[in-house]
PDB file of N, CA and C in Angstrom:
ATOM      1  N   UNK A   1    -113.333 -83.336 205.228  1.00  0.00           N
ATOM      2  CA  UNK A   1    -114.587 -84.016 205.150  1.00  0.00           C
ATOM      3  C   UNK A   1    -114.962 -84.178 203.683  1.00  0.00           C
ATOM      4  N   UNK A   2    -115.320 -85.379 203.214  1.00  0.00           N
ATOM      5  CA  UNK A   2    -115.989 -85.738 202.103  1.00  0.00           C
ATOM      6  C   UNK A   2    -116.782 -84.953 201.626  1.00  0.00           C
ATOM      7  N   UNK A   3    -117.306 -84.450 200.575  1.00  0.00           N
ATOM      8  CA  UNK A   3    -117.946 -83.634 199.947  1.00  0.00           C
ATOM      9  C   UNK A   3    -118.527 -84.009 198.368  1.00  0.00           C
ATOM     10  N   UNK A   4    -119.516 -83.767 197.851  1.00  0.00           N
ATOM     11  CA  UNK A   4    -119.701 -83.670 196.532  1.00  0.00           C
ATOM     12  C   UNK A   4    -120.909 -82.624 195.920  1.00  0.00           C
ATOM     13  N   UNK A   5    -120.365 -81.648 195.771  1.00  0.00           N
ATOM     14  CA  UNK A   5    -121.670 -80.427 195.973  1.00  0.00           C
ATOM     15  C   UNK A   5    -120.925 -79.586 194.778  1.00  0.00           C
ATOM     16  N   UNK A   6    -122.260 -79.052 194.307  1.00  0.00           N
ATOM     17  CA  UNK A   6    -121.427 -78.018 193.176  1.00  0.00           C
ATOM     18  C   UNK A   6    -121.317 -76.943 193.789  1.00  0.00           C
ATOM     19  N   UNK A   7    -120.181 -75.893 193.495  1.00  0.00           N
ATOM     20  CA  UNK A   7    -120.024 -74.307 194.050  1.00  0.00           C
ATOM     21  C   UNK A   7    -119.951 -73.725 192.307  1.00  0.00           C
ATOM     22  N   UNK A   8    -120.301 -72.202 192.737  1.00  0.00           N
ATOM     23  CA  UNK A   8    -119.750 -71.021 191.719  1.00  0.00           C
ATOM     24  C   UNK A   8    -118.223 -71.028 192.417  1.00  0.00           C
ATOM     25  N   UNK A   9    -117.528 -70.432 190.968  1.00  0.00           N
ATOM     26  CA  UNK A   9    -116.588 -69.825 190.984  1.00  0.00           C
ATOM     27  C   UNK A   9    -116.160 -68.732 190.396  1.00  0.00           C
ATOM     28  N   UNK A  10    -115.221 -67.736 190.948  1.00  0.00           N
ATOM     29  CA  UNK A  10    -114.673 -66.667 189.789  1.00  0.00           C
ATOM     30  C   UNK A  10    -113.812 -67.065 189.480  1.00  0.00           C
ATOM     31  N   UNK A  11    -113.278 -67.418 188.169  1.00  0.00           N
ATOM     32  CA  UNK A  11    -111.670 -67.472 187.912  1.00  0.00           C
ATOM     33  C   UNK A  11    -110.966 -66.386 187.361  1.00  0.00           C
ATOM     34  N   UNK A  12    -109.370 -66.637 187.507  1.00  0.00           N
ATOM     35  CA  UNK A  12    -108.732 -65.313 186.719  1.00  0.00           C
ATOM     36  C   UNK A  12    -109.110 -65.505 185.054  1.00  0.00           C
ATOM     37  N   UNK A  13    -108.252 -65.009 184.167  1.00  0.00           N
ATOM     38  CA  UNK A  13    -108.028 -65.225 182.530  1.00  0.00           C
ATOM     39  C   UNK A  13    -107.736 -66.440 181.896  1.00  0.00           C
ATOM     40  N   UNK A  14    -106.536 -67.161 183.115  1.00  0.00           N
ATOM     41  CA  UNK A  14    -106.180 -67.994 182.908  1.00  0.00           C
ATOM     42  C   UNK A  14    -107.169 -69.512 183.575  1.00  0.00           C
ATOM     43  N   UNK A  15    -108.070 -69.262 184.147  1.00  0.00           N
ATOM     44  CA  UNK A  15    -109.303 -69.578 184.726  1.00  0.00           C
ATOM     45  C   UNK A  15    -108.753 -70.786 186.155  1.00  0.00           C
ATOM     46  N   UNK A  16    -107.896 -69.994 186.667  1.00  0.00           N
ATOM     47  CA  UNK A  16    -108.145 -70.653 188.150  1.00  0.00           C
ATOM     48  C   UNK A  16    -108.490 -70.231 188.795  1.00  0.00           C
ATOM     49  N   UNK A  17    -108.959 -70.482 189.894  1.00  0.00           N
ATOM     50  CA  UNK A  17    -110.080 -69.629 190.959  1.00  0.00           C
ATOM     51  C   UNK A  17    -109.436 -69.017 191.814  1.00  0.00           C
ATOM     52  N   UNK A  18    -110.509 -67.515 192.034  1.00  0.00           N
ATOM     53  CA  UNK A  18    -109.853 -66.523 192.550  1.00  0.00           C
ATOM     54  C   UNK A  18    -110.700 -66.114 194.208  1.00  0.00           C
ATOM     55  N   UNK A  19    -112.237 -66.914 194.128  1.00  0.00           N
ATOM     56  CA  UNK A  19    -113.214 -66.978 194.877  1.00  0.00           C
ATOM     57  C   UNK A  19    -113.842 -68.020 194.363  1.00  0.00           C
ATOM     58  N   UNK A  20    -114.555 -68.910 195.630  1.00  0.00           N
ATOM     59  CA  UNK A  20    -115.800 -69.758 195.402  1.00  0.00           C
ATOM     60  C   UNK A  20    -116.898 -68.818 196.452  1.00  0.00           C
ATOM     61  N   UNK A  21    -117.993 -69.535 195.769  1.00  0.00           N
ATOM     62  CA  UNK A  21    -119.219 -69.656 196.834  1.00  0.00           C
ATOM     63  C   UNK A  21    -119.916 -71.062 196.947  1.00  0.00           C
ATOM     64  N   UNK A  22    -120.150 -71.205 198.216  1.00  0.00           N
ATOM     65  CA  UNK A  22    -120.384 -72.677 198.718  1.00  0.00           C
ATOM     66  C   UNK A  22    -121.743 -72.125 200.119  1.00  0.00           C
ATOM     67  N   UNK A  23    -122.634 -72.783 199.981  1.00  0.00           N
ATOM     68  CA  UNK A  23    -123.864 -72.593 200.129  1.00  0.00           C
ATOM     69  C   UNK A  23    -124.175 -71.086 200.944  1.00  0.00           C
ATOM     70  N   UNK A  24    -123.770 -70.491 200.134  1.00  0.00           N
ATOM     71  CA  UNK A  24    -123.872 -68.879 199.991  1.00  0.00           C
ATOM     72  C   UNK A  24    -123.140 -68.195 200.620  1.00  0.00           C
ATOM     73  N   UNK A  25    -122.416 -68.629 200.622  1.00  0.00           N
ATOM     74  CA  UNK A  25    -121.076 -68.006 201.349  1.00  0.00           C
ATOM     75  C   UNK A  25    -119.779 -67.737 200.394  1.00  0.00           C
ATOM     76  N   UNK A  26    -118.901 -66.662 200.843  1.00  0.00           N
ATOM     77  CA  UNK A  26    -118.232 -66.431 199.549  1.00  0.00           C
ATOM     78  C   UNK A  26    -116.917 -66.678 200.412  1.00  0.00           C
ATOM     79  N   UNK A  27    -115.702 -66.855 199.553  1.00  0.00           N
ATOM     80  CA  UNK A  27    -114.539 -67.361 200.372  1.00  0.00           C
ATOM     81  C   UNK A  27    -113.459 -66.791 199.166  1.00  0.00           C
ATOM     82  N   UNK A  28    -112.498 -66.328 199.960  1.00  0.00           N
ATOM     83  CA  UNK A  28    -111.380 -65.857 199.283  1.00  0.00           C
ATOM     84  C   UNK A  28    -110.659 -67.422 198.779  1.00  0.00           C
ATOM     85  N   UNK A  29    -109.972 -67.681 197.493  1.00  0.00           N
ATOM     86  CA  UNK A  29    -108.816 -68.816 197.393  1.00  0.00           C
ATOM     87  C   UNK A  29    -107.893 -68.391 197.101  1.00  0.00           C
ATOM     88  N   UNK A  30    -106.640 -69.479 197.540  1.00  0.00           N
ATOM     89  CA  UNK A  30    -105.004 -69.535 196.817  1.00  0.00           C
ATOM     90  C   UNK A  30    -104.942 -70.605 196.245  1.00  0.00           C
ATOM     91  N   UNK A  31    -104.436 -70.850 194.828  1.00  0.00           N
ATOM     92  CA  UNK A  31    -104.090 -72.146 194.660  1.00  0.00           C
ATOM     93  C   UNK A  31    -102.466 -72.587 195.571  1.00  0.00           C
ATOM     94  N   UNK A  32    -103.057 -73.764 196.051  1.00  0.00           N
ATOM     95  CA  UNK A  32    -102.139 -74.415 196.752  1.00  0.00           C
ATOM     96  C   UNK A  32    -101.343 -75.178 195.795  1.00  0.00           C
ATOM     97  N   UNK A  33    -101.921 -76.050 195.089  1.00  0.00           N
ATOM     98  CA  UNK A  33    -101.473 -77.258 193.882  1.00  0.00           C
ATOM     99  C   UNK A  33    -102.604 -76.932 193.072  1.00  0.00           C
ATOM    100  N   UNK A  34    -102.022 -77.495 191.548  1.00  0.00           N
ATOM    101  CA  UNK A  34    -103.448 -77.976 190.478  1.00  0.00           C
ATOM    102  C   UNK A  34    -102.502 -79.235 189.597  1.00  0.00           C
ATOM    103  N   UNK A  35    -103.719 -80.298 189.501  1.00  0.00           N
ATOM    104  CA  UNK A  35    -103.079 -81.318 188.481  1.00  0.00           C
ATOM    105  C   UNK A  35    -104.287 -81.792 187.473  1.00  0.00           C
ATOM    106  N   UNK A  36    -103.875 -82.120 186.325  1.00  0.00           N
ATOM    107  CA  UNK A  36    -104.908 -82.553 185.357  1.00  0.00           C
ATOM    108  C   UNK A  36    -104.303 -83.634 184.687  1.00  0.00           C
ATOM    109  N   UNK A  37    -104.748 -84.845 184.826  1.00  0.00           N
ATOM    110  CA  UNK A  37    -104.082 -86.071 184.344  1.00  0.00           C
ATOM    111  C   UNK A  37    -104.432 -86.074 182.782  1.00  0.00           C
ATOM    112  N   UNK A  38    -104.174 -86.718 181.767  1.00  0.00           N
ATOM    113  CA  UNK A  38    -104.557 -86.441 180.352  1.00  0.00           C
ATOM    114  C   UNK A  38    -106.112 -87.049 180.335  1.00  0.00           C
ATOM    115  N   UNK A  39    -106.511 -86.240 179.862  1.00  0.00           N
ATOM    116  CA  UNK A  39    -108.148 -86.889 179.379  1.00  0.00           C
ATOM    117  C   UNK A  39    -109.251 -86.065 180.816  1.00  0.00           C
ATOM    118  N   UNK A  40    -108.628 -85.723 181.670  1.00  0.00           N
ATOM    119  CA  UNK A  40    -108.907 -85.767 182.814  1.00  0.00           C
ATOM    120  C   UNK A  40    -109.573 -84.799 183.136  1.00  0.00           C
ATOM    121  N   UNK A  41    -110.119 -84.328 184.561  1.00  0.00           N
ATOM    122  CA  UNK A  41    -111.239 -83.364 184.827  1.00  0.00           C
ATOM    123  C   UNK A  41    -109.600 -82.292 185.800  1.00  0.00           C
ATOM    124  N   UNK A  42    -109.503 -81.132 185.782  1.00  0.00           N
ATOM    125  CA  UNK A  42    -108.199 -80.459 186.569  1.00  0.00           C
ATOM    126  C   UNK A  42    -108.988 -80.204 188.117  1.00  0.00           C
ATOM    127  N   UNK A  43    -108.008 -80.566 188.702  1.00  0.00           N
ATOM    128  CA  UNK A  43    -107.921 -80.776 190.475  1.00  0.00           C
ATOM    129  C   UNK A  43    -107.215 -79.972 190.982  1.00  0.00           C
ATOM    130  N   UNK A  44    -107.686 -78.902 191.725  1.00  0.00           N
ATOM    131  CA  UNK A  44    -107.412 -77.682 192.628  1.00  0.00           C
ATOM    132  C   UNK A  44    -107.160 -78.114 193.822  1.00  0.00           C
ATOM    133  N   UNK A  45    -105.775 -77.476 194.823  1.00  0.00           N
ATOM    134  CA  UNK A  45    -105.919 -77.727 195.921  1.00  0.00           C
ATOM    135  C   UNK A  45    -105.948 -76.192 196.707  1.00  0.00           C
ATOM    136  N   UNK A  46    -106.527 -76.032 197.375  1.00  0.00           N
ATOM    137  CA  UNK A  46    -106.968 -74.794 197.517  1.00  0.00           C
ATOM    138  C   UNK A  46    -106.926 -74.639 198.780  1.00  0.00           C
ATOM    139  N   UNK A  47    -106.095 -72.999 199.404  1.00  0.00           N
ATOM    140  CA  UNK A  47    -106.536 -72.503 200.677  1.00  0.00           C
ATOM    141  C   UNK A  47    -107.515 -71.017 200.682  1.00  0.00           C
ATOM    142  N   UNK A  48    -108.363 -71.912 201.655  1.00  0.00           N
ATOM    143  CA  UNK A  48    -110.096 -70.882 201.739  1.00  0.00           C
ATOM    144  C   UNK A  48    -109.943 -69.929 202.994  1.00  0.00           C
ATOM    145  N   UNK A  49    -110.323 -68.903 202.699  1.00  0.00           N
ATOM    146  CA  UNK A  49    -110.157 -67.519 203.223  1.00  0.00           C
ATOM    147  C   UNK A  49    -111.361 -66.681 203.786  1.00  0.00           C
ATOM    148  N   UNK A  50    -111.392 -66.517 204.942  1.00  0.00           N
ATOM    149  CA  UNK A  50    -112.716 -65.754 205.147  1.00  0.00           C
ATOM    150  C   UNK A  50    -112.843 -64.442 204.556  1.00  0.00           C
ATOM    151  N   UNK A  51    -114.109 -63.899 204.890  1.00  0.00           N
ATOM    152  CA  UNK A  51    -114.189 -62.201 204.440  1.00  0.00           C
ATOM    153  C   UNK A  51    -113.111 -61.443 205.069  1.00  0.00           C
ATOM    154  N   UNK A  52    -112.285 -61.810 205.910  1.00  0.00           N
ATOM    155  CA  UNK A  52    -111.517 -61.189 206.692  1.00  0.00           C
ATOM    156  C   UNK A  52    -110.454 -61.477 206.579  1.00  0.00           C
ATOM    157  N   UNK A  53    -110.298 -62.335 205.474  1.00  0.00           N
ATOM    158  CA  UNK A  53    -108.271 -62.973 205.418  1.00  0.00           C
ATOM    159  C   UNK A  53    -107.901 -63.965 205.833  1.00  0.00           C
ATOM    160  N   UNK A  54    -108.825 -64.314 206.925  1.00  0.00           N
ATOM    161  CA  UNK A  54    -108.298 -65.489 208.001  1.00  0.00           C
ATOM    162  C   UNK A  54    -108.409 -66.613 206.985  1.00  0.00           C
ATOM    163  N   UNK A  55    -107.309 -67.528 207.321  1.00  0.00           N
ATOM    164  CA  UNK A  55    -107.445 -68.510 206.690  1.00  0.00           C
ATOM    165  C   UNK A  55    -108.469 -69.791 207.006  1.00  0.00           C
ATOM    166  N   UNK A  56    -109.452 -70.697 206.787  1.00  0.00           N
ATOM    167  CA  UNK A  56    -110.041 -70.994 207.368  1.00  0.00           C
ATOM    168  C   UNK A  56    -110.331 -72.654 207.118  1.00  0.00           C
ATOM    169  N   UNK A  57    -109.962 -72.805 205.905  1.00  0.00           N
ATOM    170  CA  UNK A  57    -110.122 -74.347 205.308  1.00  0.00           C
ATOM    171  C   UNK A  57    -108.761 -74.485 203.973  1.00  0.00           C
ATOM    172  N   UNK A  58    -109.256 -76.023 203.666  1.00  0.00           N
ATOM    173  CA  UNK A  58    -108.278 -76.452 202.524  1.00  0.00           C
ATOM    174  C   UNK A  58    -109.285 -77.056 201.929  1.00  0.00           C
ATOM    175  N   UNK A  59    -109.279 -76.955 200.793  1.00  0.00           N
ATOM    176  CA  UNK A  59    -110.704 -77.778 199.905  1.00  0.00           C
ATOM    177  C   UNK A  59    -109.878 -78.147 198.740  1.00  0.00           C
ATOM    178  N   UNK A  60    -110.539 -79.436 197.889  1.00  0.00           N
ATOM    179  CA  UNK A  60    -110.129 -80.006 197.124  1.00  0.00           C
ATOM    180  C   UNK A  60    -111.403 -79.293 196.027  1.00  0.00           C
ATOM    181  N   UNK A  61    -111.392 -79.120 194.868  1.00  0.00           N
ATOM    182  CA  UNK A  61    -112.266 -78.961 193.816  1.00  0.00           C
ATOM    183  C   UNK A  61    -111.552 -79.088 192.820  1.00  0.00           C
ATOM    184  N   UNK A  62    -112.426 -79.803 191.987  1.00  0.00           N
ATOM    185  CA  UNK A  62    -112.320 -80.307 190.860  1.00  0.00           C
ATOM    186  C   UNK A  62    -113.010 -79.372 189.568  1.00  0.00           C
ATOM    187  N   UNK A  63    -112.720 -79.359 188.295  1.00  0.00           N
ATOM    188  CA  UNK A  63    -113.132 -78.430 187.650  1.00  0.00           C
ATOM    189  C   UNK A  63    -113.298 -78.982 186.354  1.00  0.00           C
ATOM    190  N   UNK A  64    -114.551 -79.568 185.609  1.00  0.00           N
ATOM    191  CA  UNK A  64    -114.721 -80.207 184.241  1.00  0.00           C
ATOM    192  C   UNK A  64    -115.451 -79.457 183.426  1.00  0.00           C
ATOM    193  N   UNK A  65    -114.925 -79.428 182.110  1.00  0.00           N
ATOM    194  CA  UNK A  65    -115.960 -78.051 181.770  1.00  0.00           C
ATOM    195  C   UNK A  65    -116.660 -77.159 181.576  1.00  0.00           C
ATOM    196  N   UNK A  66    -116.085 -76.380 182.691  1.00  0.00           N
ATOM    197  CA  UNK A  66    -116.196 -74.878 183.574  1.00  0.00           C
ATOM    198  C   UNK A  66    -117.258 -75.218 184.509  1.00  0.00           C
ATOM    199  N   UNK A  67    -117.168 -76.695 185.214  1.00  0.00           N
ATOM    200  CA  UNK A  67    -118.111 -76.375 186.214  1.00  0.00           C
ATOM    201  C   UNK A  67    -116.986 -76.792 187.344  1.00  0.00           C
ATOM    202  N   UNK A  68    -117.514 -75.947 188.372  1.00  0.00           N
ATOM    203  CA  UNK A  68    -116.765 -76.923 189.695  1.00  0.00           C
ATOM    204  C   UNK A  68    -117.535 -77.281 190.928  1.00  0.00           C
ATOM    205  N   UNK A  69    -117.265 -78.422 191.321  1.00  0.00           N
ATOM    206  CA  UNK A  69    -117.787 -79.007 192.034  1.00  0.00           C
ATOM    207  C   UNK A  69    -116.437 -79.419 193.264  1.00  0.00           C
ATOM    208  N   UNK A  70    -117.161 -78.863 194.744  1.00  0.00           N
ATOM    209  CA  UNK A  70    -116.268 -79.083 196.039  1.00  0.00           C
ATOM    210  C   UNK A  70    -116.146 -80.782 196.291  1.00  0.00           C
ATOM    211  N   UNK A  71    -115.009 -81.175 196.075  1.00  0.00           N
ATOM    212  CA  UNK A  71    -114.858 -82.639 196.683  1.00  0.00           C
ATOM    213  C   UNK A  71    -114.405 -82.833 198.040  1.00  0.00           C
ATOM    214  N   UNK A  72    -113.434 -82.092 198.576  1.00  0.00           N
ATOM    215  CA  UNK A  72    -113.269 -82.447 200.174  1.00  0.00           C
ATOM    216  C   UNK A  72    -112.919 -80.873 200.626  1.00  0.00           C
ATOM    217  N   UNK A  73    -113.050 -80.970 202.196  1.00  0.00           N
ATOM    218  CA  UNK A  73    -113.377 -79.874 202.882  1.00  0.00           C
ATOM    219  C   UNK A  73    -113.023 -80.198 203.946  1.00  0.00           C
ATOM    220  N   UNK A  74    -111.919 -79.721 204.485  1.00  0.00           N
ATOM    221  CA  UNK A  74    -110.917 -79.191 205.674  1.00  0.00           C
ATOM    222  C   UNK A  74    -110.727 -78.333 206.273  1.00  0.00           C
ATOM    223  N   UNK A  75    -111.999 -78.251 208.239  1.00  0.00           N
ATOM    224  CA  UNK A  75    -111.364 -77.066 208.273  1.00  0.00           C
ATOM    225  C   UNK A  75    -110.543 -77.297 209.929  1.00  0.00           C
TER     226      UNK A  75
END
């Protein structure tokens, strides 16, 4: 599903995300894919994780300096 909403994120060191929160809810991630075209904002493809492991969605987020914002949402 289409999306355009900002979330928090934690990232690691290397600053890809390790958790979001999306309207107050906290979700485990994996990066699935990441691509950043030159000039470009970097694009996460991400599998979302409940408090419990379960896997539960695939979300697209995008990440432009250090903010991220959820673009699509699959569950």
């Amino acid at each position: 599903m289409l999306r355009n909403e900002p979330i928090t994120a934690e990232v690691t060191g290397a600053g890809s995300p390790v958790r979001i929160t999306r309207a107050g809810r906290r979700f485990g991630v994996r990066v699935l894919h990441q691509w950043q075209a030159p000039g470009q904002a970097r694009l996460y493809r991400l599998q979302v994780s409940g408090e419990d492991g379960t896997a539960v969605a695939v979300a697209e987020v995008v990440q432009h300096r250090g903010a991220f914002r959820l673009q699509r949402w699959w569950d």
